[in-house]
N, C-alpha and C. Protein backbone atom coordinates (compact mmCIF):
# COMPACT_ATOMS: atom_id res chain seq x y z
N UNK A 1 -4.92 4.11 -29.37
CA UNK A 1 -4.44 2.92 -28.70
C UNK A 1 -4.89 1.70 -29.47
N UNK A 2 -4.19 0.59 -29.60
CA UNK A 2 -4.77 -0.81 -30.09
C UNK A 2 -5.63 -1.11 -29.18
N UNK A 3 -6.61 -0.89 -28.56
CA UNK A 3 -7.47 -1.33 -27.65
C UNK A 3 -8.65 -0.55 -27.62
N UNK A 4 -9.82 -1.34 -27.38
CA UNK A 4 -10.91 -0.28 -26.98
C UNK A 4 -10.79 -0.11 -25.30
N UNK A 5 -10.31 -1.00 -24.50
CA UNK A 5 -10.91 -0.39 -22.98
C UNK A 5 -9.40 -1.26 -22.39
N UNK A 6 -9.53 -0.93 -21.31
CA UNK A 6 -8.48 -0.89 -20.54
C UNK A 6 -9.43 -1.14 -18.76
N UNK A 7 -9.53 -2.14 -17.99
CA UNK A 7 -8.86 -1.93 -16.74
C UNK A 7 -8.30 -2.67 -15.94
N UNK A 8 -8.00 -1.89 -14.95
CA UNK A 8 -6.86 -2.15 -13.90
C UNK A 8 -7.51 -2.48 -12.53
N UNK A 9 -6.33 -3.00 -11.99
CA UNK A 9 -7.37 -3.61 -10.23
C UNK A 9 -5.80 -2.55 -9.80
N UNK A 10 -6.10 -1.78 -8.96
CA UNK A 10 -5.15 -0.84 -8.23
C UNK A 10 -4.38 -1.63 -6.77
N UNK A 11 -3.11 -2.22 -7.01
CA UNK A 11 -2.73 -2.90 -5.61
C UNK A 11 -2.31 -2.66 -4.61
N UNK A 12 -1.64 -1.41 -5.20
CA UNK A 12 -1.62 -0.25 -3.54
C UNK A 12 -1.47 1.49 -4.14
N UNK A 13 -1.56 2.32 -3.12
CA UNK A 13 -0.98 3.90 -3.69
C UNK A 13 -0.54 4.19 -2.10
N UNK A 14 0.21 4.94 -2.69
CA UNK A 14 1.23 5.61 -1.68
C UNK A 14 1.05 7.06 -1.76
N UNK A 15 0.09 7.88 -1.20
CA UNK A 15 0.15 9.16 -1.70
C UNK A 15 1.26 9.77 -1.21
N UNK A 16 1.58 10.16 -0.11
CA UNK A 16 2.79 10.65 0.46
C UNK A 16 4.00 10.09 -0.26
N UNK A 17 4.52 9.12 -0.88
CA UNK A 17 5.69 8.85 -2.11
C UNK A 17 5.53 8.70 -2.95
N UNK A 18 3.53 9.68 -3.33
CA UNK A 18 3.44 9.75 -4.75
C UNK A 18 3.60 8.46 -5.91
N UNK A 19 3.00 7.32 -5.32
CA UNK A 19 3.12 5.76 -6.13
C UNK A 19 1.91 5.20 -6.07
N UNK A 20 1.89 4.31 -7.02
CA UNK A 20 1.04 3.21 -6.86
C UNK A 20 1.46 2.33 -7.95
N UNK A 21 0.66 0.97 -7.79
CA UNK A 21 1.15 0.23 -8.62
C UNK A 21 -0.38 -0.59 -9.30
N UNK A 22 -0.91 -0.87 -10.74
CA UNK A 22 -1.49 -1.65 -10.57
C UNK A 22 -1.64 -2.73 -11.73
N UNK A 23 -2.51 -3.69 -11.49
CA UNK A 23 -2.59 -4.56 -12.57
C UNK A 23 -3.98 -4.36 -13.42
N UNK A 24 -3.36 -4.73 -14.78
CA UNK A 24 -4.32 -4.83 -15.90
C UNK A 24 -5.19 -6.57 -15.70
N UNK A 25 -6.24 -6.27 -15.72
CA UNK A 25 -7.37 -7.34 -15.64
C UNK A 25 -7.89 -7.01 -16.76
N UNK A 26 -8.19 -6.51 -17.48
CA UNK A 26 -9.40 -6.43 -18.74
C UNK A 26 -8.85 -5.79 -19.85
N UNK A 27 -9.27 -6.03 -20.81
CA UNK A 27 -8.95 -5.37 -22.06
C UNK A 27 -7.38 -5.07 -22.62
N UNK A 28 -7.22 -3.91 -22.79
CA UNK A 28 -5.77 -4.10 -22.99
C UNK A 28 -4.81 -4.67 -23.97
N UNK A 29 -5.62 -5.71 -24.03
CA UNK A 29 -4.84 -7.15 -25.15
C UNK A 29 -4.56 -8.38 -24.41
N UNK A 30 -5.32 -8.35 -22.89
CA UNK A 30 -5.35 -9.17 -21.96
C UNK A 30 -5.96 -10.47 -22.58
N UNK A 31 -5.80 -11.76 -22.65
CA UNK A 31 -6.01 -12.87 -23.43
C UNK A 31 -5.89 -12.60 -25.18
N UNK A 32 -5.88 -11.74 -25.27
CA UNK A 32 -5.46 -11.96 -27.41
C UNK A 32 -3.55 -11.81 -27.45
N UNK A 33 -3.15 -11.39 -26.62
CA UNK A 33 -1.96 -10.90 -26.94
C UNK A 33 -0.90 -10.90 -25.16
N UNK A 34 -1.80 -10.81 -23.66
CA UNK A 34 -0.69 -10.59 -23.13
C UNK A 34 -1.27 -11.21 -22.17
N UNK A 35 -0.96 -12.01 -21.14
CA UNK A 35 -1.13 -13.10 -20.45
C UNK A 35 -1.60 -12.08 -18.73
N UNK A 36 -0.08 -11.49 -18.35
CA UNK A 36 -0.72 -10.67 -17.30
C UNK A 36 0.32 -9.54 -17.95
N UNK A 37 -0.27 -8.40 -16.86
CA UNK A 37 0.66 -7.03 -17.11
C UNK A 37 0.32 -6.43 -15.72
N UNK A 38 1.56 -5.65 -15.26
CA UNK A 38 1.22 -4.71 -14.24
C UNK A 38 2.85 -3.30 -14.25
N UNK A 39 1.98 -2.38 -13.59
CA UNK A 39 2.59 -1.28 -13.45
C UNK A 39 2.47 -0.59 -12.43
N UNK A 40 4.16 -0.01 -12.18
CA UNK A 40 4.27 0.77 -10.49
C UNK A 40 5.00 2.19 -11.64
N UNK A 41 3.72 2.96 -10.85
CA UNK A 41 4.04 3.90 -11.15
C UNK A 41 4.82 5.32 -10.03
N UNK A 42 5.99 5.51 -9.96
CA UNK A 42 6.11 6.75 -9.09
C UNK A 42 6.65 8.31 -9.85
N UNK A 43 6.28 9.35 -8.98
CA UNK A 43 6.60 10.90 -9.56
C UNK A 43 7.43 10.72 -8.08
N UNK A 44 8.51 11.52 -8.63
CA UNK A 44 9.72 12.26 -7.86
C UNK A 44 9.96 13.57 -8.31
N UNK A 45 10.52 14.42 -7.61
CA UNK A 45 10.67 15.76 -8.04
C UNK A 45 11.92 15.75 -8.69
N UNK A 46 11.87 16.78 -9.77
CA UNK A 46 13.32 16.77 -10.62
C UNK A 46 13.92 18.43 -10.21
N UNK A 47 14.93 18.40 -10.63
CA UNK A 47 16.03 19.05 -10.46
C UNK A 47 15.56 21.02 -10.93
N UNK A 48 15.28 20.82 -11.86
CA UNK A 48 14.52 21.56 -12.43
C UNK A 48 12.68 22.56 -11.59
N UNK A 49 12.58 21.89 -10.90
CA UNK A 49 11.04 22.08 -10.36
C UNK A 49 10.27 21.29 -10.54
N UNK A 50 10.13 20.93 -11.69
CA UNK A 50 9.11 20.05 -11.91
C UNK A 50 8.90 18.55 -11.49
N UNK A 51 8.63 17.59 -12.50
CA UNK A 51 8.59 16.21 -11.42
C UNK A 51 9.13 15.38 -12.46
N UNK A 52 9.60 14.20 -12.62
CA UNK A 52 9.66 13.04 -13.10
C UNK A 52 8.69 11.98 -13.02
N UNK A 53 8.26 11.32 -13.90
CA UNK A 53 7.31 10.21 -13.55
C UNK A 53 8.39 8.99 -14.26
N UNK A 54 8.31 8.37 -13.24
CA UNK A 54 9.29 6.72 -13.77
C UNK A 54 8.02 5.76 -13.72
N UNK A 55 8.02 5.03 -14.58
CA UNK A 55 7.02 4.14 -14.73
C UNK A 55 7.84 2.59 -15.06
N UNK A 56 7.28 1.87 -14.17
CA UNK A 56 7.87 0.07 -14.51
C UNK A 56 6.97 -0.94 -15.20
N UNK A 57 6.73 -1.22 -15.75
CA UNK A 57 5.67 -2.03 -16.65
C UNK A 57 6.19 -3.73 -16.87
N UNK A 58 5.38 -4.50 -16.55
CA UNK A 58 6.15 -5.88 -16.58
C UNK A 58 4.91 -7.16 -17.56
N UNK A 59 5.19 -6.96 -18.47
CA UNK A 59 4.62 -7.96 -19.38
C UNK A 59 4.86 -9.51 -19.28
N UNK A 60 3.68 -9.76 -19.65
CA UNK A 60 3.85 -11.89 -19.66
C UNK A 60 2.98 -11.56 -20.77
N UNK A 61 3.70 -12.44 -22.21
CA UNK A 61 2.93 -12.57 -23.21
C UNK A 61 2.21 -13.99 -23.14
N UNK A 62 1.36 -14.35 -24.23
CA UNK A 62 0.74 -15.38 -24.50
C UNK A 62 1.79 -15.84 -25.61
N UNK A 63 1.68 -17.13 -25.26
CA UNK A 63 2.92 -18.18 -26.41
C UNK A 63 2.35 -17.61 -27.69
N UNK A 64 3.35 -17.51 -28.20
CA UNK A 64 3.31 -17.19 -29.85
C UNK A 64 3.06 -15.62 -30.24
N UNK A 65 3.05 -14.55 -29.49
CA UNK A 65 3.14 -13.10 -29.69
C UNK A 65 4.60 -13.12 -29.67
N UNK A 66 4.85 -12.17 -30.72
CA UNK A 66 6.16 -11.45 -30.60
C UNK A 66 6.35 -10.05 -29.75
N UNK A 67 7.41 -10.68 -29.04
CA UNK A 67 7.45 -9.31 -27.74
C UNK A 67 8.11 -8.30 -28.36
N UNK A 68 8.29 -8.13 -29.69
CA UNK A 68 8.85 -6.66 -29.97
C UNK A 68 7.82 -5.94 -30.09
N UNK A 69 6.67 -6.62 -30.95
CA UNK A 69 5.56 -5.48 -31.61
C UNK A 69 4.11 -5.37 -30.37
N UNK A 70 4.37 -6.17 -29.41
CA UNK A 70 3.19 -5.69 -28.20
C UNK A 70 3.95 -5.21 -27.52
N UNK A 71 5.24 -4.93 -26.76
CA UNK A 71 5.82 -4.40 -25.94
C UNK A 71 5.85 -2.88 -26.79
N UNK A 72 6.28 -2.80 -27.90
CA UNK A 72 6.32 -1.36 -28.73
C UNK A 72 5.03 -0.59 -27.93
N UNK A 73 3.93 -1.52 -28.68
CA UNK A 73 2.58 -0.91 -28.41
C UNK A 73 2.12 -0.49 -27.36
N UNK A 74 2.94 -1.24 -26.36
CA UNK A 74 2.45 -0.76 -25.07
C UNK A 74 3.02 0.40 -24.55
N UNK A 75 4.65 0.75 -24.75
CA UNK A 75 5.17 1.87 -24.11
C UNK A 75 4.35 2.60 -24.83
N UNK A 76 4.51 2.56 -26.39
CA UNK A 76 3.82 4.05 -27.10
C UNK A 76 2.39 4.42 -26.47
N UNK A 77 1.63 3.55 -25.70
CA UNK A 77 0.02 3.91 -25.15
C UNK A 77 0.16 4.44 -24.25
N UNK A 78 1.27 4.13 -23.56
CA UNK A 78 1.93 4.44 -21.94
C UNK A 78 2.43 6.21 -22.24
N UNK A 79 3.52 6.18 -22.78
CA UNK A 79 3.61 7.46 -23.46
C UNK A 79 2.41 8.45 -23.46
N UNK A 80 1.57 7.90 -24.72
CA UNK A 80 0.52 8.85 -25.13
C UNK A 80 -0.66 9.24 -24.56
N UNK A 81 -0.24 8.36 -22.71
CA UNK A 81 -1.54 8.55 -22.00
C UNK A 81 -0.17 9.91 -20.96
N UNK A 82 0.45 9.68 -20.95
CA UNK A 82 1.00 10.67 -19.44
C UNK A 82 1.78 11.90 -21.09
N UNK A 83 1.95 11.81 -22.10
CA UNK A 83 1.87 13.28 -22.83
C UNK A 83 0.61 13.98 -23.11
N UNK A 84 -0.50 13.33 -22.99
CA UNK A 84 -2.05 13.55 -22.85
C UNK A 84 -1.95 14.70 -21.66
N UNK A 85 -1.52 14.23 -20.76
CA UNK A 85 -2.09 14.82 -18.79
C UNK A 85 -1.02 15.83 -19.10
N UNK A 86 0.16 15.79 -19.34
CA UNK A 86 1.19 16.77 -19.69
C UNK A 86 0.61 17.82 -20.05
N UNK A 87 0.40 17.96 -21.40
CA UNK A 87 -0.26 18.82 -21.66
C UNK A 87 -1.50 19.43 -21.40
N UNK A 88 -2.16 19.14 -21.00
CA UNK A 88 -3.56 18.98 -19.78
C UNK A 88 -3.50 19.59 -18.84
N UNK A 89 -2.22 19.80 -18.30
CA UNK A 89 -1.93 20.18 -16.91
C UNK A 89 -0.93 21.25 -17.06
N UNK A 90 -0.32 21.91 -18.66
CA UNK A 90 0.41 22.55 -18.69
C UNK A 90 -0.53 23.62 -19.32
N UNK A 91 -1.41 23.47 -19.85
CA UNK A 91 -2.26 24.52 -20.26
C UNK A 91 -3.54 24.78 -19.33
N UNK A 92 -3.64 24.01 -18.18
CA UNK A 92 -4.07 24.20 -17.13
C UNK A 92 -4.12 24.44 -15.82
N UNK A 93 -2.97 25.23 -15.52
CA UNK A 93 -2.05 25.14 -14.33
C UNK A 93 -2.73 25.23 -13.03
N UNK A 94 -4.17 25.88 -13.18
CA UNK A 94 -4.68 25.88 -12.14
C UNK A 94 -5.75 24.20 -11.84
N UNK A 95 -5.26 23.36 -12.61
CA UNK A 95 -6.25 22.10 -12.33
C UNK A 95 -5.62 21.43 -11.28
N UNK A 96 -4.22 21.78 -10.71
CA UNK A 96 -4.09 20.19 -9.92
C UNK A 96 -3.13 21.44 -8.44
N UNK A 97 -4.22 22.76 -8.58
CA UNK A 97 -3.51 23.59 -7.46
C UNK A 97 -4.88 23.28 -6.00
């Protein structure tokens, strides 16, 4: 990740519709690069068995960042944190029974 630490203030979860949403307060690239950020995250079940995770992510840069190359950075971290658990959870099937 471009970052050493990351956190979040959690603004709600929904366990029963499987959501939550929260905001980034710290690190991140929070004052060098992105003003605020937050994310609602929900899993729905897919067609297949398994689940879908849709994720919404809403960036405010700081004047003078270009929103192609921090927005890049951010899906790809976003990505490489839920293909992380993916696999985590696919070679571990008994972790989340």
């Amino acid at each position: 990740m471009p970052f050493n630490l990351m956190k979040e203030r959690l603004e709600f979860i929904d366990v029963d519709k499987c959501e939550c949403k929260s905001t980034l307060i710290e690190g991140g690239g929070i004052d060098t690069a992105i003003e605020t950020a937050t994310s609602h995250i929900k899993v729905e079940p897919a067609a297949n068995g398994g689940s879908v995770v849709n994720v919404e992510s809403t960036y405010n840069l700081l004047p003078g960042v270009e929103v192609n190359d921090e927005i890049t950075k951010a899906k790809d971290s976003v990505m490489a944190i839920f293909k992380a658990a993916e696999a985590y959870l696919i070679a571990n099937l008994d972790a989340y029974n």
